[in-house]
C-alpha atoms as a PDB file:
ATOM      1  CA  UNK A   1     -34.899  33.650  51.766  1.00  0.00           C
ATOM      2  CA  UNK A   2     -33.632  29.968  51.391  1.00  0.00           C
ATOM      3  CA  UNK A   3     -33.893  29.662  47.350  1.00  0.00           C
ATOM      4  CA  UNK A   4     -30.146  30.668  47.233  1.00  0.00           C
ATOM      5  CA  UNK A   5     -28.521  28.321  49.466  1.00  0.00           C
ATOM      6  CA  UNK A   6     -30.673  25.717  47.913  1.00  0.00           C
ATOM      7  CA  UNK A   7     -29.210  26.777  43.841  1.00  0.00           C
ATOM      8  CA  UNK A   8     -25.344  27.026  45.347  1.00  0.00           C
ATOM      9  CA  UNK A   9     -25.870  23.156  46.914  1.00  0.00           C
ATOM     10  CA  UNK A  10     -27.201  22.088  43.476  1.00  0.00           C
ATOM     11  CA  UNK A  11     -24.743  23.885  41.672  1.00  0.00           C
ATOM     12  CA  UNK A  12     -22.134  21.849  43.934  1.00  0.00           C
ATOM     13  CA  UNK A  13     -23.455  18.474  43.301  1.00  0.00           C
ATOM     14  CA  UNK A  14     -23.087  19.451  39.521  1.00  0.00           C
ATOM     15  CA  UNK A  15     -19.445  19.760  39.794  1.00  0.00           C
ATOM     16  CA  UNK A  16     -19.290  16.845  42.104  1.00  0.00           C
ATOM     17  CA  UNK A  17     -19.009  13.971  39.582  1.00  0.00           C
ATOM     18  CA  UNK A  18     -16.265  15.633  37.067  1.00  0.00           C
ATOM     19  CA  UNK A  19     -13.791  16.647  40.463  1.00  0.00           C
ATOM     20  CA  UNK A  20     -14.307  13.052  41.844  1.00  0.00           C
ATOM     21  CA  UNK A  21     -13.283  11.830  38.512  1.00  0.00           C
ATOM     22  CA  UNK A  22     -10.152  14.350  38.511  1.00  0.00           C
ATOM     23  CA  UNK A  23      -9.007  13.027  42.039  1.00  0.00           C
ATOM     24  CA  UNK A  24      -9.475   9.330  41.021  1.00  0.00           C
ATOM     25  CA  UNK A  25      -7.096   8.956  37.879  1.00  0.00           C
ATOM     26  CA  UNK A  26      -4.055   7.157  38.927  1.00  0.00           C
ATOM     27  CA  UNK A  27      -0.851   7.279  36.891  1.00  0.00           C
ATOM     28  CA  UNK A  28       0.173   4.109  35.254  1.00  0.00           C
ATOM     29  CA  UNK A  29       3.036   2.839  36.905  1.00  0.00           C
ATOM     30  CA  UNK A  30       6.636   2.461  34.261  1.00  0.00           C
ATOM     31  CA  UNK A  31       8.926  -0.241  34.884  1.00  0.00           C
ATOM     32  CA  UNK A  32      12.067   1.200  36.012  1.00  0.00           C
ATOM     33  CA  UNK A  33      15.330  -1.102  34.304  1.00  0.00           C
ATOM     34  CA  UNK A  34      17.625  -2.003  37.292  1.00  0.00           C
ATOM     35  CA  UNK A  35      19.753  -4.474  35.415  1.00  0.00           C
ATOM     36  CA  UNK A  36      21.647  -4.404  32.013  1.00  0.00           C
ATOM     37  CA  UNK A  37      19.960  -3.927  29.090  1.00  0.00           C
ATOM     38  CA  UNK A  38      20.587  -6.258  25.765  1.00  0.00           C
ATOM     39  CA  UNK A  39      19.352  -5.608  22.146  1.00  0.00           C
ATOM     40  CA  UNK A  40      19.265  -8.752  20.060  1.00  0.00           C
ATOM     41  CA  UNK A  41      18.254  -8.905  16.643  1.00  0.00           C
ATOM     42  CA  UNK A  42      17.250 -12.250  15.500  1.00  0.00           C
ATOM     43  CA  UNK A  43      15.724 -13.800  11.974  1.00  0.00           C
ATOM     44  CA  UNK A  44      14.237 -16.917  12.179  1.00  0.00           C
ATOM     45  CA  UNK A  45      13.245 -19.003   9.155  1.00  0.00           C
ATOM     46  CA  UNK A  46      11.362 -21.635   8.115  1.00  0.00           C
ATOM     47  CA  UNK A  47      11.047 -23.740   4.472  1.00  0.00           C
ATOM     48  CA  UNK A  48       7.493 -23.710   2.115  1.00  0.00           C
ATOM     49  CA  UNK A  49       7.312 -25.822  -1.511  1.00  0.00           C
ATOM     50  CA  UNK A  50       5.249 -23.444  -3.330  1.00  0.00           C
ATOM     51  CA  UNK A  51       2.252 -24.368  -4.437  1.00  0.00           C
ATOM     52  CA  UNK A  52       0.792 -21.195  -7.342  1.00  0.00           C
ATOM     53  CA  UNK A  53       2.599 -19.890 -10.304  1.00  0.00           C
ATOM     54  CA  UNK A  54       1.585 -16.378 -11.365  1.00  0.00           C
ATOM     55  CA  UNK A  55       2.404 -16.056 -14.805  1.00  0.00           C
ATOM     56  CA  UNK A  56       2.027 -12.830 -17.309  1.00  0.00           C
ATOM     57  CA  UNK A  57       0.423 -14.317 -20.947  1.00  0.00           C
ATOM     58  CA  UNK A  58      -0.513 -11.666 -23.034  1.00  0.00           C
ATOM     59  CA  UNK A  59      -0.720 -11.171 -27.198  1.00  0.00           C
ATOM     60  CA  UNK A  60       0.953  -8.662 -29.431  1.00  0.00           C
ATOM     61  CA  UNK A  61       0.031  -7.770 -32.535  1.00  0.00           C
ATOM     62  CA  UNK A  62       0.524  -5.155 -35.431  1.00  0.00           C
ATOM     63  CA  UNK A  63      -1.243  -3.732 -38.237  1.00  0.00           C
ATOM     64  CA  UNK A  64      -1.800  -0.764 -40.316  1.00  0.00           C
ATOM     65  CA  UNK A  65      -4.355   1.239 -38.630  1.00  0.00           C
ATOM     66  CA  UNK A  66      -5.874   1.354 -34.790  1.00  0.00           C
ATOM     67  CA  UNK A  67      -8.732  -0.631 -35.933  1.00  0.00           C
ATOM     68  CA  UNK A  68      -7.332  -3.463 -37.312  1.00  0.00           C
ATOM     69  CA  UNK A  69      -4.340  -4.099 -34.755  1.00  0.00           C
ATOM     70  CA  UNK A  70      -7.038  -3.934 -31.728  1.00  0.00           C
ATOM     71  CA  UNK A  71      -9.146  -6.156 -33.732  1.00  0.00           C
ATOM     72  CA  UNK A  72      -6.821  -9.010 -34.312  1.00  0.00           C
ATOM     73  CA  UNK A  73      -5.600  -8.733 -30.574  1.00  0.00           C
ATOM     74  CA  UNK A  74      -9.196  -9.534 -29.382  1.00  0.00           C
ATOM     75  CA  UNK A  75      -9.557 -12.525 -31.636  1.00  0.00           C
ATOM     76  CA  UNK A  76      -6.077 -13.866 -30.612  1.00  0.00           C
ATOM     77  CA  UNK A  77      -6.925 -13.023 -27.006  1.00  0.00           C
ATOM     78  CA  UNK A  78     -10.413 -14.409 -26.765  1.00  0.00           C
ATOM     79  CA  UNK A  79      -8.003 -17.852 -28.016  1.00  0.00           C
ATOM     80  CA  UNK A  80      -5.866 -17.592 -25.127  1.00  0.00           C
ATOM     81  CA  UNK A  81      -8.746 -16.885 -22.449  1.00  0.00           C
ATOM     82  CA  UNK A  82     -10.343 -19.801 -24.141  1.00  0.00           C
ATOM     83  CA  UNK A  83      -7.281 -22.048 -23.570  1.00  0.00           C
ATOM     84  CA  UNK A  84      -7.082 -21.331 -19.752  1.00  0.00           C
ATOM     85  CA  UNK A  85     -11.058 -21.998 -19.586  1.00  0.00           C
ATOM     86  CA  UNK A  86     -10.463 -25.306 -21.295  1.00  0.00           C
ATOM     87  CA  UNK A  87      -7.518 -26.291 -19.400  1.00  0.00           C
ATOM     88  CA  UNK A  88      -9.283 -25.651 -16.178  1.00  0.00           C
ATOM     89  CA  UNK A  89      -8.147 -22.355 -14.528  1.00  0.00           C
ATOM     90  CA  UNK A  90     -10.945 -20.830 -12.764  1.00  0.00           C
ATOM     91  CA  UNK A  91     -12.144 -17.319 -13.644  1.00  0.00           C
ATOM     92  CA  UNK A  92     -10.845 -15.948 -10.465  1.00  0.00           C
ATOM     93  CA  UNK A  93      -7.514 -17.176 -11.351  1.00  0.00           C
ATOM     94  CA  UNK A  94      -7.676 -14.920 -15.188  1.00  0.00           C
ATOM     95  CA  UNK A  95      -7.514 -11.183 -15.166  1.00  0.00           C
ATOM     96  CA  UNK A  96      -6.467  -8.476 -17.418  1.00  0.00           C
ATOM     97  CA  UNK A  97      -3.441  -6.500 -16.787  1.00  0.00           C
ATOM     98  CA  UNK A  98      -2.762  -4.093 -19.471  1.00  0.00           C
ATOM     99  CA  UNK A  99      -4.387  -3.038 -22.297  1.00  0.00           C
ATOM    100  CA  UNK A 100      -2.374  -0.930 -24.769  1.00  0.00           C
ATOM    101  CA  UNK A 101      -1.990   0.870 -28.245  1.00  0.00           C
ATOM    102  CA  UNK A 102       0.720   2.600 -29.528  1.00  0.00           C
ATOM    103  CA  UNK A 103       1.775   3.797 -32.896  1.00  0.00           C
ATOM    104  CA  UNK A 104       4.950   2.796 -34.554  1.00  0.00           C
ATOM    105  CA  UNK A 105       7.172   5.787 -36.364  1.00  0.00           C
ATOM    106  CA  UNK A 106       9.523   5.878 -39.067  1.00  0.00           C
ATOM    107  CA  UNK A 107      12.619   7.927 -37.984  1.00  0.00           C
ATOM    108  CA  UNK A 108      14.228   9.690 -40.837  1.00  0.00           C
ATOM    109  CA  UNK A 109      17.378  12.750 -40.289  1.00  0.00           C
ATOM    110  CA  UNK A 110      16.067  16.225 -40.273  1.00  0.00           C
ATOM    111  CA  UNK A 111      12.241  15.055 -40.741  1.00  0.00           C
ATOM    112  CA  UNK A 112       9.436  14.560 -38.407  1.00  0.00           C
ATOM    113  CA  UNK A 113       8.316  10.802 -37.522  1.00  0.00           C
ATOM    114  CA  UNK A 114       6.241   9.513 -39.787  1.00  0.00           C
ATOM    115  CA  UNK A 115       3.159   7.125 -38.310  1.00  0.00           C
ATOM    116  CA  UNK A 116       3.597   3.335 -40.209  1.00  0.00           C
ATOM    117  CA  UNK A 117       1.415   1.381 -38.224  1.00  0.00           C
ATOM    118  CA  UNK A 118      -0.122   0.566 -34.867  1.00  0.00           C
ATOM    119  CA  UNK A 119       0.965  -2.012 -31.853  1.00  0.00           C
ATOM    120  CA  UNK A 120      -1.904  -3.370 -29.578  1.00  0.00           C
ATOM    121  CA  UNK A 121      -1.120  -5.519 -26.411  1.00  0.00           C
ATOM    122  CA  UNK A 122      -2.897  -7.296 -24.498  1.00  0.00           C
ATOM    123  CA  UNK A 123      -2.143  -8.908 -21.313  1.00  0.00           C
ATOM    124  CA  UNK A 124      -3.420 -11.340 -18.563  1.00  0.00           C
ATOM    125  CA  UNK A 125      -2.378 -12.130 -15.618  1.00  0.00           C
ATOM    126  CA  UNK A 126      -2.752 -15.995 -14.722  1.00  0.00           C
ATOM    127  CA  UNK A 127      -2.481 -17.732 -11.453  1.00  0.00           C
ATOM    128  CA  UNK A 128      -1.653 -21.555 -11.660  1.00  0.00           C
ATOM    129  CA  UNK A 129      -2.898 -23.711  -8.310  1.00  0.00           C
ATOM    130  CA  UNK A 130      -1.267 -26.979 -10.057  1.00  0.00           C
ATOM    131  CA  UNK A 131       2.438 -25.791 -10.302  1.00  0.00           C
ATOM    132  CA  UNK A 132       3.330 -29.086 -11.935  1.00  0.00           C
ATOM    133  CA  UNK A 133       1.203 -28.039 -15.076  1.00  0.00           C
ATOM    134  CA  UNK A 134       1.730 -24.291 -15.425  1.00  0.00           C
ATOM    135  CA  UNK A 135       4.310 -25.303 -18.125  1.00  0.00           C
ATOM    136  CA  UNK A 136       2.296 -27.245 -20.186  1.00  0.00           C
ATOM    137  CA  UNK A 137      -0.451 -24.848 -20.100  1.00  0.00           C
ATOM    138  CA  UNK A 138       1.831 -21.635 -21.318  1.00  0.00           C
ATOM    139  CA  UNK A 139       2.435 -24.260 -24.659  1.00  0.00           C
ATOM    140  CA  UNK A 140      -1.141 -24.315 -25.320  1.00  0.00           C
ATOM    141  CA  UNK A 141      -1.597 -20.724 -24.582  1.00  0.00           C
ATOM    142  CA  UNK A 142       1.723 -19.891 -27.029  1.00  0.00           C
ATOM    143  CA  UNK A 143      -0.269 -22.604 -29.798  1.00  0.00           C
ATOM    144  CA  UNK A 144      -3.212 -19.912 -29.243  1.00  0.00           C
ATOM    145  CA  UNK A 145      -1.521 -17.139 -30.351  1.00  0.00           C
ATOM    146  CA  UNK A 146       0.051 -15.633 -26.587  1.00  0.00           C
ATOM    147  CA  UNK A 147       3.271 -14.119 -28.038  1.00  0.00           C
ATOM    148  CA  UNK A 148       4.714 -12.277 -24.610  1.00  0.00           C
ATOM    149  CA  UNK A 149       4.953 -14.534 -21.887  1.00  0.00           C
ATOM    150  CA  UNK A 150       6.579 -13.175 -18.758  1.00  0.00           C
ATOM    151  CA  UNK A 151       6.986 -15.020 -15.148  1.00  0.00           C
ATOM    152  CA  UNK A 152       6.686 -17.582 -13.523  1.00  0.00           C
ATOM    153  CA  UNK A 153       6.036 -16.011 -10.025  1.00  0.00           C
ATOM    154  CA  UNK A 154       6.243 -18.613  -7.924  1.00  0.00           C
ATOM    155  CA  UNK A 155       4.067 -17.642  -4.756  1.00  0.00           C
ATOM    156  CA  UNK A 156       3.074 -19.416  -1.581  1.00  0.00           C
ATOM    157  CA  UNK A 157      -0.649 -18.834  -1.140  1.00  0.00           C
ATOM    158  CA  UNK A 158      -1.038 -18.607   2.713  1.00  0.00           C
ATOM    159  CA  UNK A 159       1.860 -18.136   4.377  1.00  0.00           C
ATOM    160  CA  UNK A 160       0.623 -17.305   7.891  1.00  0.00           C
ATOM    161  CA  UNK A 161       1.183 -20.469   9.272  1.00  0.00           C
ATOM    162  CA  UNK A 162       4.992 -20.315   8.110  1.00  0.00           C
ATOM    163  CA  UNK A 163       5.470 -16.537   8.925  1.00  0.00           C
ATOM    164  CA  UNK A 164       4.210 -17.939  12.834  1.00  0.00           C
ATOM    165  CA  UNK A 165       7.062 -20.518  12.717  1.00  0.00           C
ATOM    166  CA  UNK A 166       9.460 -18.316  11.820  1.00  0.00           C
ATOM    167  CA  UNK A 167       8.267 -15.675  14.797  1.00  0.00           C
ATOM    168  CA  UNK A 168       8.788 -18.934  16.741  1.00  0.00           C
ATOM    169  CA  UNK A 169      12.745 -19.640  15.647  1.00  0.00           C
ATOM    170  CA  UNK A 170      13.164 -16.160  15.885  1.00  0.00           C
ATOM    171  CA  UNK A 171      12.336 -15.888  19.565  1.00  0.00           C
ATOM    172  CA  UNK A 172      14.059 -18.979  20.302  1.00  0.00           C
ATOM    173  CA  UNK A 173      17.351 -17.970  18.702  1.00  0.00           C
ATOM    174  CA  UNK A 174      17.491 -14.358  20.217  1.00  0.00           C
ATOM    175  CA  UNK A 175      16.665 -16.013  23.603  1.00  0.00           C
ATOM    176  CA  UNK A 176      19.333 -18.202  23.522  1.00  0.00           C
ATOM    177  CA  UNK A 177      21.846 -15.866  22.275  1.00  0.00           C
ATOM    178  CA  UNK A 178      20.792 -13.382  25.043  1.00  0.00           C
ATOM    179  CA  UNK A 179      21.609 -16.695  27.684  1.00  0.00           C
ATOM    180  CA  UNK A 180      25.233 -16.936  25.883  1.00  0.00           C
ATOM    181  CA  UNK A 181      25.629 -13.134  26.077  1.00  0.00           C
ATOM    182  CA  UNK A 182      24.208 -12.997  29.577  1.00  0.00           C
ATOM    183  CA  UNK A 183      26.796 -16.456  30.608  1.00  0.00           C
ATOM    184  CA  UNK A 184      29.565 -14.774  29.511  1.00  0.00           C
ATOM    185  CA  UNK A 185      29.106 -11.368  31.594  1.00  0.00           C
ATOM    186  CA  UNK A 186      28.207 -13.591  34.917  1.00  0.00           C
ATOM    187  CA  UNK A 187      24.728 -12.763  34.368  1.00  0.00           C
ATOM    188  CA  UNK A 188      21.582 -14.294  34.196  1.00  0.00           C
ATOM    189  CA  UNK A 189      18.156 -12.865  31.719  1.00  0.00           C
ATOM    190  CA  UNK A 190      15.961 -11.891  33.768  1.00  0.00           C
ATOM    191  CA  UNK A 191      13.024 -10.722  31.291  1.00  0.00           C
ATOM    192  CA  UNK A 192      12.046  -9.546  28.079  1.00  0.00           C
ATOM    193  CA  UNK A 193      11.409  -5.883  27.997  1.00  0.00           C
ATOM    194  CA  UNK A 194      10.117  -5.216  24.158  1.00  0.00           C
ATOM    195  CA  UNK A 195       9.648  -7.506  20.852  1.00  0.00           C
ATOM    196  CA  UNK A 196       9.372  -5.843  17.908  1.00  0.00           C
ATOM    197  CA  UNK A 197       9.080  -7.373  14.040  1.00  0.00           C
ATOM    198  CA  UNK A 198      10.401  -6.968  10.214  1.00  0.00           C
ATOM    199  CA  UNK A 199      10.430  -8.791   7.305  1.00  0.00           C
ATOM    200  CA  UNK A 200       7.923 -11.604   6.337  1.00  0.00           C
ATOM    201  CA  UNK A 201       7.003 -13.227   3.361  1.00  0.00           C
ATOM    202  CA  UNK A 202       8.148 -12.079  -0.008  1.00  0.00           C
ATOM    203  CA  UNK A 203       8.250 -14.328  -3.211  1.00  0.00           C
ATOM    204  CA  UNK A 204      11.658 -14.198  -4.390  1.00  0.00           C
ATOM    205  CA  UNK A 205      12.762 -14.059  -8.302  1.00  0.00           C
ATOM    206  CA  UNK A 206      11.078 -15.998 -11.271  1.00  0.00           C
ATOM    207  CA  UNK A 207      12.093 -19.558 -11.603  1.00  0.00           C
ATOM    208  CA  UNK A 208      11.729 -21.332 -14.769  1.00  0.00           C
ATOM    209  CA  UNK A 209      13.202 -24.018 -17.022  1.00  0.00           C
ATOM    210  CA  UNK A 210      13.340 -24.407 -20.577  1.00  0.00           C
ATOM    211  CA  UNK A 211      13.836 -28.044 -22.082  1.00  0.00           C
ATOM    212  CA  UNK A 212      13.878 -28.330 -25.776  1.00  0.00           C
ATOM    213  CA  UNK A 213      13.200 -31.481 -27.687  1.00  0.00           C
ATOM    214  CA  UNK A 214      14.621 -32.761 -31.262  1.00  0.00           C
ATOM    215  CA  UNK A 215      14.606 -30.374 -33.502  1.00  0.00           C
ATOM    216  CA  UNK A 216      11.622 -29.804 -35.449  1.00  0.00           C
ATOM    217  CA  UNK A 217       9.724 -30.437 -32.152  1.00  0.00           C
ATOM    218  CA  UNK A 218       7.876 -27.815 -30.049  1.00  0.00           C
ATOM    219  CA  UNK A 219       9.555 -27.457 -26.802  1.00  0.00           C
ATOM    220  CA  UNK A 220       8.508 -28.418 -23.570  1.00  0.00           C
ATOM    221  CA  UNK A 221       8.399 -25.710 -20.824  1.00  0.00           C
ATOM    222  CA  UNK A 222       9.191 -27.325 -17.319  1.00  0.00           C
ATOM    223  CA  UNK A 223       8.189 -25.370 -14.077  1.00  0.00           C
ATOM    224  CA  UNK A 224      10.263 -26.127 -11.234  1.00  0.00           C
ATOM    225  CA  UNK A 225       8.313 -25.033  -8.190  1.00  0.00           C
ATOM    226  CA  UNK A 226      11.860 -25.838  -5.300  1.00  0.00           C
ATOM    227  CA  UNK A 227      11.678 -24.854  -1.863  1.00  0.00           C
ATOM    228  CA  UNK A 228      10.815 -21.148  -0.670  1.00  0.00           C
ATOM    229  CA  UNK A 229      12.470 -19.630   2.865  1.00  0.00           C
ATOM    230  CA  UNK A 230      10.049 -17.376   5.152  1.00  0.00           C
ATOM    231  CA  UNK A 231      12.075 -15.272   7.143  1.00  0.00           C
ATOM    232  CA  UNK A 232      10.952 -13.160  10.427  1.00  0.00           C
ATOM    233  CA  UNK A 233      13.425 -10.790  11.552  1.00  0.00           C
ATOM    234  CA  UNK A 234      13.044  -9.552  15.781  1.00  0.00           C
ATOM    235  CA  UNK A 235      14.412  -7.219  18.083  1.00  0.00           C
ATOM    236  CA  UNK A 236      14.003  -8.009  21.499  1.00  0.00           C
ATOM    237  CA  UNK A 237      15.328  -6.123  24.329  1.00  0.00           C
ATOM    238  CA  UNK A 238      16.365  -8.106  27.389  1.00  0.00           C
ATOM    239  CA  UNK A 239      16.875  -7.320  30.846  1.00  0.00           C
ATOM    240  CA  UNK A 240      20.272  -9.155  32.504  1.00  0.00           C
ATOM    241  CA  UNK A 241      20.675  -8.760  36.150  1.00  0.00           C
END
């Protein structure tokens, strides 16, 4: 006779643990705006010289058949790749970005294309840690046998600690023109409601200088590395009361 009551108090204490956690969750109290609300958008910016050149060497060559254009490419190539090695570019710094073949046609009027030859290419991509002599190195490279040069890229390498300043001027300049907007209204900020970010770090066009000597000379490329802006963009959302 008492086996029942004691399976419905067991059964109770089951269900005990999952209602106590029901009754216990507490909502999550939202800020309720009392004052004026202000949108600023801000971009703050800071200055970097940069210090690597990514630069595009590659060969280009033609010949009558497949065999013989991708044949010369990898002799003229294996040139070039040995002029980085020898001018001190690590191997992490040399990699290959396209590798190509394509026929070349004869186009005549009312007749197919006719197949006169094949194109090879070959390309690295090349990233210079000593701006200064990125120039100097593309001479050798063209002396090797590089025919298609494209770049520079001038690049900083990190630029977390610059993107940080430029957060920093950001949020200085949108809190101070939030105290102008909040002066003139006869108001006063009272606090920052949301931050939010765009923008950052992007390198901006190729840069690069070609000086030619007398003639009969080989010229002298010149790299100018400059001065490079990091820009954060913000929009905060202030509270005026």
């Amino acid at each position: 006779m008492t086996k029942a009551p004691i399976a419905v108090t067991l059964a109770a204490l089951a269900l005990t643990p999952a209602t106590l956690a029901a009754q216990t969750t507490v909502p999550v109290p939202v800020a309720v705006l009392q004052g004026t609300r202000l949108d600023i958008v801000a971009t703050g910016e800071t200055k970097r010289v940069p210090d690597i050149a990514v630069i595009s060497a590659g060969v280009v060559t033609q010949a009558a058949d497949a065999a013989g254009a991708m044949r010369e490419n990898a002799q003229r190539m294996s040139g070039v790749v040995a002029a980085l090695r020898k001018a001190g570019v690590a191997e992490r710094d040399i990699a290959t970005a396209t590798i190509s073949l394509n026929p070349q046609y004869r186009y005549g009027e009312n007749v197919p294309p006719v197949i006169t030859g094949y194109q090879a290419t070959n390309t690295v991509s090349i990233r210079f840690r000593d701006v200064a002599r990125s120039g100097a190195i593309l001479d050798a490279l063209v002396a090797q046998g590089a025919n298609q040069i494209n770049g520079p890229n001038l690049q900083i390498d990190k630029p977390e600690a610059a993107e940080d300043e430029a957060r920093t001027d950001a949020i200085r300049k949108a809190r101070a023109r939030a105290e102008l907007y909040a002066s003139a209204a006869g108001l006063k900020v009272k606090r920052i409601l949301s931050i939010s970010e765009s923008g950052g770090y992007a390198p901006p066009p190729p840069i690069a200088y070609m000086r030619a000597n007398m003639a009969g000379k080989e010229a002298d490329t010149m790299v100018v590395a400059g001065e490079q802006s990091v820009g954060i963009t913000v929009s905060v959302s202030f509270e005026l009361e």
